[in-house]
C-alpha atoms as a PDB file:
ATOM      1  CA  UNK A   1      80.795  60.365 127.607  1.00  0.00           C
ATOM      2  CA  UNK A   2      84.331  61.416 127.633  1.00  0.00           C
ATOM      3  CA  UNK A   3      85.688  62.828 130.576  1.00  0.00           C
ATOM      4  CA  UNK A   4      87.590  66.228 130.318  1.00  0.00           C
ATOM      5  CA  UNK A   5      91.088  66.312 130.200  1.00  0.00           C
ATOM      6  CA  UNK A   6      92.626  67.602 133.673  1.00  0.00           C
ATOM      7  CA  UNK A   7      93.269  71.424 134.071  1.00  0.00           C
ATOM      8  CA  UNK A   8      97.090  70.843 133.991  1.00  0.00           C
ATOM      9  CA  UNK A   9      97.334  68.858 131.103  1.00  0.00           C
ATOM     10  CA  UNK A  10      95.403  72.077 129.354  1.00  0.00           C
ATOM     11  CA  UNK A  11      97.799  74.358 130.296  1.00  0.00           C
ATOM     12  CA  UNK A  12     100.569  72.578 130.412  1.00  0.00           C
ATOM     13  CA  UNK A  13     102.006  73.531 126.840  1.00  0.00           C
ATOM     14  CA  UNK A  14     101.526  77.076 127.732  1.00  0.00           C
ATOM     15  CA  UNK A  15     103.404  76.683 130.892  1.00  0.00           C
ATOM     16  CA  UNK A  16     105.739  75.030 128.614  1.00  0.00           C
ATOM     17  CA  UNK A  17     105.955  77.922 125.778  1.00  0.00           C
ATOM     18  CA  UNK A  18     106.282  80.470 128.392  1.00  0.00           C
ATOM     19  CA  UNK A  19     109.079  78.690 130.566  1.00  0.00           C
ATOM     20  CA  UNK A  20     110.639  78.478 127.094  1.00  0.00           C
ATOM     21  CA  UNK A  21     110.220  82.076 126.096  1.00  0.00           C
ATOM     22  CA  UNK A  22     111.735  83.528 129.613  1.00  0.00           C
ATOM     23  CA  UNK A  23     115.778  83.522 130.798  1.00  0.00           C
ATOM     24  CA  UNK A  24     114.581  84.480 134.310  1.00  0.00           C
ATOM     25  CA  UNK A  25     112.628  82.759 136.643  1.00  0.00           C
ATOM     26  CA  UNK A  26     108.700  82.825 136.778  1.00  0.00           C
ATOM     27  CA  UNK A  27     106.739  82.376 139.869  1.00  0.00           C
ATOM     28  CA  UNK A  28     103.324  80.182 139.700  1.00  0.00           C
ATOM     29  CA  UNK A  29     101.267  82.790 140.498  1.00  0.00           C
ATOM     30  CA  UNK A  30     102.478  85.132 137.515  1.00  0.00           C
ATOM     31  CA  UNK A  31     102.339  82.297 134.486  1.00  0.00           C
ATOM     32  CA  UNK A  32      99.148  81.487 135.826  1.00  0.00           C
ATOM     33  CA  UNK A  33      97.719  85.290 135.393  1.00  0.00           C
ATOM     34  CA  UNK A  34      99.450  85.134 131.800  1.00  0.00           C
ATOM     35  CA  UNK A  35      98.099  81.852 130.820  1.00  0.00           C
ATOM     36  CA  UNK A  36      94.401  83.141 132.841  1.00  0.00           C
ATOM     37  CA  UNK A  37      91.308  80.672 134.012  1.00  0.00           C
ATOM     38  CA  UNK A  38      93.892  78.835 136.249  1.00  0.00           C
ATOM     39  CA  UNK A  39      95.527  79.632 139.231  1.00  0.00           C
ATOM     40  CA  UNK A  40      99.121  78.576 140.814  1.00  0.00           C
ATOM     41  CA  UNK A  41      98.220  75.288 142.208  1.00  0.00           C
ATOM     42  CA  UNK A  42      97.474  74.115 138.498  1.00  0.00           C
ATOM     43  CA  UNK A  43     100.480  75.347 136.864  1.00  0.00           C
ATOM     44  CA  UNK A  44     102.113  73.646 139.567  1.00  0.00           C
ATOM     45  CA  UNK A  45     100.777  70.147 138.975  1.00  0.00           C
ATOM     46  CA  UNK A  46     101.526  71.121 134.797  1.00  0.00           C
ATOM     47  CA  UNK A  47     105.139  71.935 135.744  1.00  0.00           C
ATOM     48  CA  UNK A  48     105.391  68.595 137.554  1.00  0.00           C
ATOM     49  CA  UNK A  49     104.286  66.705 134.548  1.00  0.00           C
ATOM     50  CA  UNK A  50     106.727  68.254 132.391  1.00  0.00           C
ATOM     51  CA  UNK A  51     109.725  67.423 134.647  1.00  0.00           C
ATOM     52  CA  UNK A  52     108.780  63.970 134.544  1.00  0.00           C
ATOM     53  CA  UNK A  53     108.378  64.127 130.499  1.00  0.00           C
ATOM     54  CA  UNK A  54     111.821  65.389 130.648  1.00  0.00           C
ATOM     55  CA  UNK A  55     113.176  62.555 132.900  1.00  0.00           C
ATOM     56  CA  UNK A  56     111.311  59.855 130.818  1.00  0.00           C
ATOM     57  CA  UNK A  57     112.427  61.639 127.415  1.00  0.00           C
ATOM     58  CA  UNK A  58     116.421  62.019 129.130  1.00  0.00           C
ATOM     59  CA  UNK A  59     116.267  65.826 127.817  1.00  0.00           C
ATOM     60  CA  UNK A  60     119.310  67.969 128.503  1.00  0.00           C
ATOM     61  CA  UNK A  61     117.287  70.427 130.297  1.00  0.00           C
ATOM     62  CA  UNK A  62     114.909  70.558 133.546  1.00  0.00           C
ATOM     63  CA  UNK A  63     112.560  72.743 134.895  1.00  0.00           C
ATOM     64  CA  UNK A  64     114.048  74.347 138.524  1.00  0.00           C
ATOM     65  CA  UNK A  65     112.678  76.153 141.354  1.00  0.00           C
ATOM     66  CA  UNK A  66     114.987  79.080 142.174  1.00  0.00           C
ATOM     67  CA  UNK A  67     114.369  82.381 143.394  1.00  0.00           C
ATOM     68  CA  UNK A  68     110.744  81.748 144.050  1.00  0.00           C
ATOM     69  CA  UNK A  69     110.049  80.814 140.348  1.00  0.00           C
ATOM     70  CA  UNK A  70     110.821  77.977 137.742  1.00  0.00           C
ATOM     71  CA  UNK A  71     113.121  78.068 135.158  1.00  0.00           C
ATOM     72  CA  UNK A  72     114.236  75.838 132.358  1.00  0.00           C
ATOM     73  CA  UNK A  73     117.654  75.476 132.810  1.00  0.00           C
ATOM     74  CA  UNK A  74     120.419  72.553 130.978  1.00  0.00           C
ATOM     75  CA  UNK A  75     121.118  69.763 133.207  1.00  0.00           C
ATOM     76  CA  UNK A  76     124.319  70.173 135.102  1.00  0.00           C
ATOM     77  CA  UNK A  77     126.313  67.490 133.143  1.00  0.00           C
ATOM     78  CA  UNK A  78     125.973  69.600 129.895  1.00  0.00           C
ATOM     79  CA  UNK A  79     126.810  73.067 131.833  1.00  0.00           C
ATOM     80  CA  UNK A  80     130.396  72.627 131.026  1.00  0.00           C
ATOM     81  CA  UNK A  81     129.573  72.820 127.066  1.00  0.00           C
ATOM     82  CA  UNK A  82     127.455  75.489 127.226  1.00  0.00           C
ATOM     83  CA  UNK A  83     129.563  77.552 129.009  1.00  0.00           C
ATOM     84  CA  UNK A  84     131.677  77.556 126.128  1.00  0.00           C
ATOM     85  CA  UNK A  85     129.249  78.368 123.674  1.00  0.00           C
ATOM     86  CA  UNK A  86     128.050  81.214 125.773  1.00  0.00           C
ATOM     87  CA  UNK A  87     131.791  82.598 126.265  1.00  0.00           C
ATOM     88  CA  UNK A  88     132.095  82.117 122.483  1.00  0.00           C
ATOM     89  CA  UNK A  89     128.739  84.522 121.909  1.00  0.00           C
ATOM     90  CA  UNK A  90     130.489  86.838 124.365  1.00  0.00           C
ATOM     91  CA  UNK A  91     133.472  87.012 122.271  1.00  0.00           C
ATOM     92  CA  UNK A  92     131.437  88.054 119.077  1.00  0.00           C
ATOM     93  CA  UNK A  93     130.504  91.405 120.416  1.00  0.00           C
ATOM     94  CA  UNK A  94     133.324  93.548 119.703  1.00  0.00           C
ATOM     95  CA  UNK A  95     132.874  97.212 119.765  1.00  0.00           C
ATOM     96  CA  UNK A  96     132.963  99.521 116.474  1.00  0.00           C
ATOM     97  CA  UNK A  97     136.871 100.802 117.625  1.00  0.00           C
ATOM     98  CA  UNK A  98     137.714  96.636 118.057  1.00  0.00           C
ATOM     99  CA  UNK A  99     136.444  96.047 114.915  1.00  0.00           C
ATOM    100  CA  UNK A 100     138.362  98.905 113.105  1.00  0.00           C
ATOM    101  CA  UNK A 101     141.391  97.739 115.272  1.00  0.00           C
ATOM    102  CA  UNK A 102     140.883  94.157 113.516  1.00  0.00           C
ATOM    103  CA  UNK A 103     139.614  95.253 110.247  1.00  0.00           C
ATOM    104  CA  UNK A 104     143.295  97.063 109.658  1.00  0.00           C
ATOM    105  CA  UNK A 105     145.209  94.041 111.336  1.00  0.00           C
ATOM    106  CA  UNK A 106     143.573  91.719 109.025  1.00  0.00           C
ATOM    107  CA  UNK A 107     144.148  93.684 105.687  1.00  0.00           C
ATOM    108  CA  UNK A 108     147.886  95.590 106.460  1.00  0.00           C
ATOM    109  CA  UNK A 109     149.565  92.331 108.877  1.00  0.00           C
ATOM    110  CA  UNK A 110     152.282  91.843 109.438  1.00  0.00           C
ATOM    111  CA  UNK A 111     151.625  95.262 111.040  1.00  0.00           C
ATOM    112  CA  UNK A 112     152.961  97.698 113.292  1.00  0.00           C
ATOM    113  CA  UNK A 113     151.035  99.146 116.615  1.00  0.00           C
ATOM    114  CA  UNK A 114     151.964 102.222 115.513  1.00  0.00           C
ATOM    115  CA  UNK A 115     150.846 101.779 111.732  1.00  0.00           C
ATOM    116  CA  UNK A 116     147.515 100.845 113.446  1.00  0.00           C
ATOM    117  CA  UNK A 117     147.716 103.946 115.348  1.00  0.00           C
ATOM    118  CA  UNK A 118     148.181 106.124 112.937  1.00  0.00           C
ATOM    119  CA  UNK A 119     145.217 104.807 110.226  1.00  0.00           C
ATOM    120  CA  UNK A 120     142.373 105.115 113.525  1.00  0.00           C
ATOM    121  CA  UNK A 121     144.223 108.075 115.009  1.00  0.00           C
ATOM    122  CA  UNK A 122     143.713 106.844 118.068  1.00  0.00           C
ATOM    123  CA  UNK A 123     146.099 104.742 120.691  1.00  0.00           C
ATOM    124  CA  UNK A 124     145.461 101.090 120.149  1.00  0.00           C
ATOM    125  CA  UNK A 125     147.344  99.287 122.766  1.00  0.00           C
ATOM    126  CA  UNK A 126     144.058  98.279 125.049  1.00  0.00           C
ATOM    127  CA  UNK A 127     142.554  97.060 121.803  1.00  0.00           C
ATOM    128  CA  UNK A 128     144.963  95.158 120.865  1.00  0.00           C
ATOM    129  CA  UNK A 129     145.466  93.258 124.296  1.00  0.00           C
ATOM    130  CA  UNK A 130     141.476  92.746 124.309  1.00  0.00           C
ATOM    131  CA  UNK A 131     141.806  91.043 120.686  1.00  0.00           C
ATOM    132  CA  UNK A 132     144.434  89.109 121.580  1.00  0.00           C
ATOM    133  CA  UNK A 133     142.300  87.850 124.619  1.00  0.00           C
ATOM    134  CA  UNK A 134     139.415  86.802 122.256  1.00  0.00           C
ATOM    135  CA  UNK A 135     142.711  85.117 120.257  1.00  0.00           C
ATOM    136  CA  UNK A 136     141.359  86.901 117.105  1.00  0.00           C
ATOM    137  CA  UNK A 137     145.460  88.988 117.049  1.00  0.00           C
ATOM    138  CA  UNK A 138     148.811  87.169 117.666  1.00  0.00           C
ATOM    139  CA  UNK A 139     152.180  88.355 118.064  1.00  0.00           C
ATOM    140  CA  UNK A 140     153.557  87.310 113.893  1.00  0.00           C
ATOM    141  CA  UNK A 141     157.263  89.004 114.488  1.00  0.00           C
ATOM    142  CA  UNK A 142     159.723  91.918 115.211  1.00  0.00           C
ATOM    143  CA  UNK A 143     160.262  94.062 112.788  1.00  0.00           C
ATOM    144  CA  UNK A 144     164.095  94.510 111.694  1.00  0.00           C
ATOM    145  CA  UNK A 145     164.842  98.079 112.914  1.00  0.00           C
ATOM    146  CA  UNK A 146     166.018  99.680 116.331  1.00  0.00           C
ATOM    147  CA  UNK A 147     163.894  98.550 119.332  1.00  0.00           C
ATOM    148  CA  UNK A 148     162.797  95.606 117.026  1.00  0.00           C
ATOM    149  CA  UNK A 149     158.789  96.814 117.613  1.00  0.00           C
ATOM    150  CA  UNK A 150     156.133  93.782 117.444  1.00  0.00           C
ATOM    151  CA  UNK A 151     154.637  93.094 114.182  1.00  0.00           C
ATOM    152  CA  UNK A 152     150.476  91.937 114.704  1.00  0.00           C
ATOM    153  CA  UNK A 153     148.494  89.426 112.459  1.00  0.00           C
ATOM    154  CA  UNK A 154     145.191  87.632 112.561  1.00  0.00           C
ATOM    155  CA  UNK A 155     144.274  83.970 113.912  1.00  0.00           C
ATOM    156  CA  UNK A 156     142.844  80.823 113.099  1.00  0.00           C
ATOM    157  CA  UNK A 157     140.390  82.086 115.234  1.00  0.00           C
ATOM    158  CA  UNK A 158     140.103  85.240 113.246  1.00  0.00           C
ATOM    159  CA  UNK A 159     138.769  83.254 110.500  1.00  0.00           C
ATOM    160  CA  UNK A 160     136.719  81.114 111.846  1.00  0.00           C
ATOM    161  CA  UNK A 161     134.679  83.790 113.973  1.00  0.00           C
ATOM    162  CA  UNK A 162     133.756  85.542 110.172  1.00  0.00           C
ATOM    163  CA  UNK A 163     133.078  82.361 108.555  1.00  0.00           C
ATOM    164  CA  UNK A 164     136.706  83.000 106.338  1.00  0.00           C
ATOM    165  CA  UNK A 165     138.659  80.255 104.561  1.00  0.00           C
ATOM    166  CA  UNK A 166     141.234  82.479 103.923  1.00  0.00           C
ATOM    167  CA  UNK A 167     142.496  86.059 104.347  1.00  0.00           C
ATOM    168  CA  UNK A 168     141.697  85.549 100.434  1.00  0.00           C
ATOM    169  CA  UNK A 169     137.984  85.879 100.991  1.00  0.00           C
ATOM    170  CA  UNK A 170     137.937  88.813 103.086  1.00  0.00           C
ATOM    171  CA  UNK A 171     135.831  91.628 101.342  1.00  0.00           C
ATOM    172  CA  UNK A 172     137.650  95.052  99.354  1.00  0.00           C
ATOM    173  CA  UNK A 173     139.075  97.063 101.539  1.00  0.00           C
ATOM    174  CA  UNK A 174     137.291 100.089 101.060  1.00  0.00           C
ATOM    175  CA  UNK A 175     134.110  98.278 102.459  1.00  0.00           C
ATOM    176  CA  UNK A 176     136.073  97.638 106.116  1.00  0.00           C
ATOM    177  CA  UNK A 177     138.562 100.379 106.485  1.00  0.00           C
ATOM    178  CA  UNK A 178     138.088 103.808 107.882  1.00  0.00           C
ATOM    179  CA  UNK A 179     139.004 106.576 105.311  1.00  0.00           C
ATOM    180  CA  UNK A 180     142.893 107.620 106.712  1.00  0.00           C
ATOM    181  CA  UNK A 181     142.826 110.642 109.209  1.00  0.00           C
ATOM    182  CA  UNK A 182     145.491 112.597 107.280  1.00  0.00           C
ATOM    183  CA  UNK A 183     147.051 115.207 110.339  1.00  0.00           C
ATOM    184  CA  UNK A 184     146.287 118.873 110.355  1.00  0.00           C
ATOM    185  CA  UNK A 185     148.349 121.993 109.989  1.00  0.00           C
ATOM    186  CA  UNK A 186     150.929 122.758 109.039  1.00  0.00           C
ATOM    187  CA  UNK A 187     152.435 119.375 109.478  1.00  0.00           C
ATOM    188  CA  UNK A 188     150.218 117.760 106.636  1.00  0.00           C
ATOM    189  CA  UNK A 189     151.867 116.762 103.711  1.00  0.00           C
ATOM    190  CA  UNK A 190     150.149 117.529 100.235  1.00  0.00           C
ATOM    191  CA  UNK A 191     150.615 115.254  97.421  1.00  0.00           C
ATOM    192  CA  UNK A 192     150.292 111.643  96.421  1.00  0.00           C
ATOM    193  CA  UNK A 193     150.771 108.996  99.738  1.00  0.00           C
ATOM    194  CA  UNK A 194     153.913 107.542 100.235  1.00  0.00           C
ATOM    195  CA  UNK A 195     155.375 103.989  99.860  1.00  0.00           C
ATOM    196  CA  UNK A 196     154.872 102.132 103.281  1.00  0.00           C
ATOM    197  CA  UNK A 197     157.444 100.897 105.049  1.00  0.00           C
ATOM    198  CA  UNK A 198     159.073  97.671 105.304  1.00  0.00           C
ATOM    199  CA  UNK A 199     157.737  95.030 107.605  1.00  0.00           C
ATOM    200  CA  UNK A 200     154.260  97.671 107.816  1.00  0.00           C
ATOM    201  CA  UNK A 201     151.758  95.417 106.111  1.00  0.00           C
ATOM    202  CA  UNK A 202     150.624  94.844 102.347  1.00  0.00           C
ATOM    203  CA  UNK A 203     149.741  98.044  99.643  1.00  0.00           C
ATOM    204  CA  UNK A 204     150.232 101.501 100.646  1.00  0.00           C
ATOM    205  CA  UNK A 205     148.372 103.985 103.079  1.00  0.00           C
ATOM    206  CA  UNK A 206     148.763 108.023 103.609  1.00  0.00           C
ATOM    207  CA  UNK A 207     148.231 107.543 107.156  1.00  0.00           C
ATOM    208  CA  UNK A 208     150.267 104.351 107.731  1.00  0.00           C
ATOM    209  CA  UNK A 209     152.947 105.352 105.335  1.00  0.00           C
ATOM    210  CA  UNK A 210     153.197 109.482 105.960  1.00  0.00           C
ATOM    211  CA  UNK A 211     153.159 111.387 109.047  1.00  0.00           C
ATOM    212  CA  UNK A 212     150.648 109.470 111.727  1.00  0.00           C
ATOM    213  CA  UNK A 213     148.002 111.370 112.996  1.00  0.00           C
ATOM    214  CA  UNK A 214     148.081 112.815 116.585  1.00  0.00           C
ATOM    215  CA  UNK A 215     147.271 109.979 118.932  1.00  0.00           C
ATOM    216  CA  UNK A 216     143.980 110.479 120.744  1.00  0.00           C
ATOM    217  CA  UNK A 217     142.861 107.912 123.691  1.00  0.00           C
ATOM    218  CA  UNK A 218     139.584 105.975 122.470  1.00  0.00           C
ATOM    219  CA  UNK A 219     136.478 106.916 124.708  1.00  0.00           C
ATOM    220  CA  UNK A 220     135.318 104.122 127.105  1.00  0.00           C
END
């Protein structure tokens, strides 16, 4: 007759799956009263063969004891790599307002802060500098008047974090852009928008173009 397999090579792809399935660290005691019929010792001896499957195999991960539990975590000579990929998933989290900020860059650059400001309606200058951290907006020019304001466009970067090979294949406009906030009172303007001006981005916009509406801070 055959003789059983040990206990720990049982369990040992569950210990596996669950190590897998977990960005914290798992104490013996606890995968053993997920995986049940087994107690610490065992998942112990099934953590121990896996570490020395990953040595044999040269994986780019190994299992750790930290914190009073074992983790799966990538080898310290690949941390440097992953830390960028990580930082670049960090980056691809912008917030609604960021990506109305850079929804209006994209389509209206070379544009004007204040252009920007007055589509949203709201101030844009902390938005900006946090876009131009992620290097999705760069400084493009001056514009040509008094005080010579900075003109904003999109990056490289830009185009790569949306999968773009151009500004060519970004979608219609109407399916990014906020309608305009047109100001109220007595200081609207009726009638068809106005010509933008100079230096303020491609096509025309009431807001952009017209009177700007009154500058609100965004909420945090």
């Amino acid at each position: 007759m055959s003789e059983e397999p040990k206990p720990e090579l049982i369990i040992k792809p569950k210990v596996e799956a669950l190590l897998f399935a977990t960005d914290r660290p798992v104490a013996a005691t606890k995968l053993a009263q997920i995986i049940g019929d087994t107690d610490a010792r065992v998942v112990k001896k099934a953590i121990e063969l896996l570490r020395r499957e990953y040595d044999e195999q040269g994986r780019a991960f190994q299992i750790e004891e930290i914190a009073e539990g074992f983790q799966v975590l990538t080898r310290p000579e690949f941390r440097e790599c992953v830390t960028k990929l990580r930082r670049s998933a960090v980056e691809s989290r912008l917030s609604q307002a960021a990506l109305e900020t850079l929804a209006i860059i994209a389509y209206r650059q070379p544009v004007l802060r204040v252009h920007v400001e007055g589509i949203r309606g709201v101030q844009a200058g902390e938005l900006l500098r946090g876009l131009m951290e992620k290097n999705l907006v760069k400084i493009v020019g001056r514009e040509n008047v008094v005080g010579r304001p900075i003109l904003y466009g999109t990056t490289r970067r830009f185009l790569e974090h949306f999968g773009l090979k151009s500004l060519k294949d970004l979608p219609k406009m109407e399916e990014v852009l906020p309608a305009p906030r047109r100001p109220a009172g007595p200081m609207a303007k009726e009638g068809p928008p106005q010509s933008a001006e100079p230096g303020a981005g491609t096509g025309t916009d009431a807001a952009a173009a017209g009177q700007p509406a009154p500058v609100q801070k965004d909420e945090k």
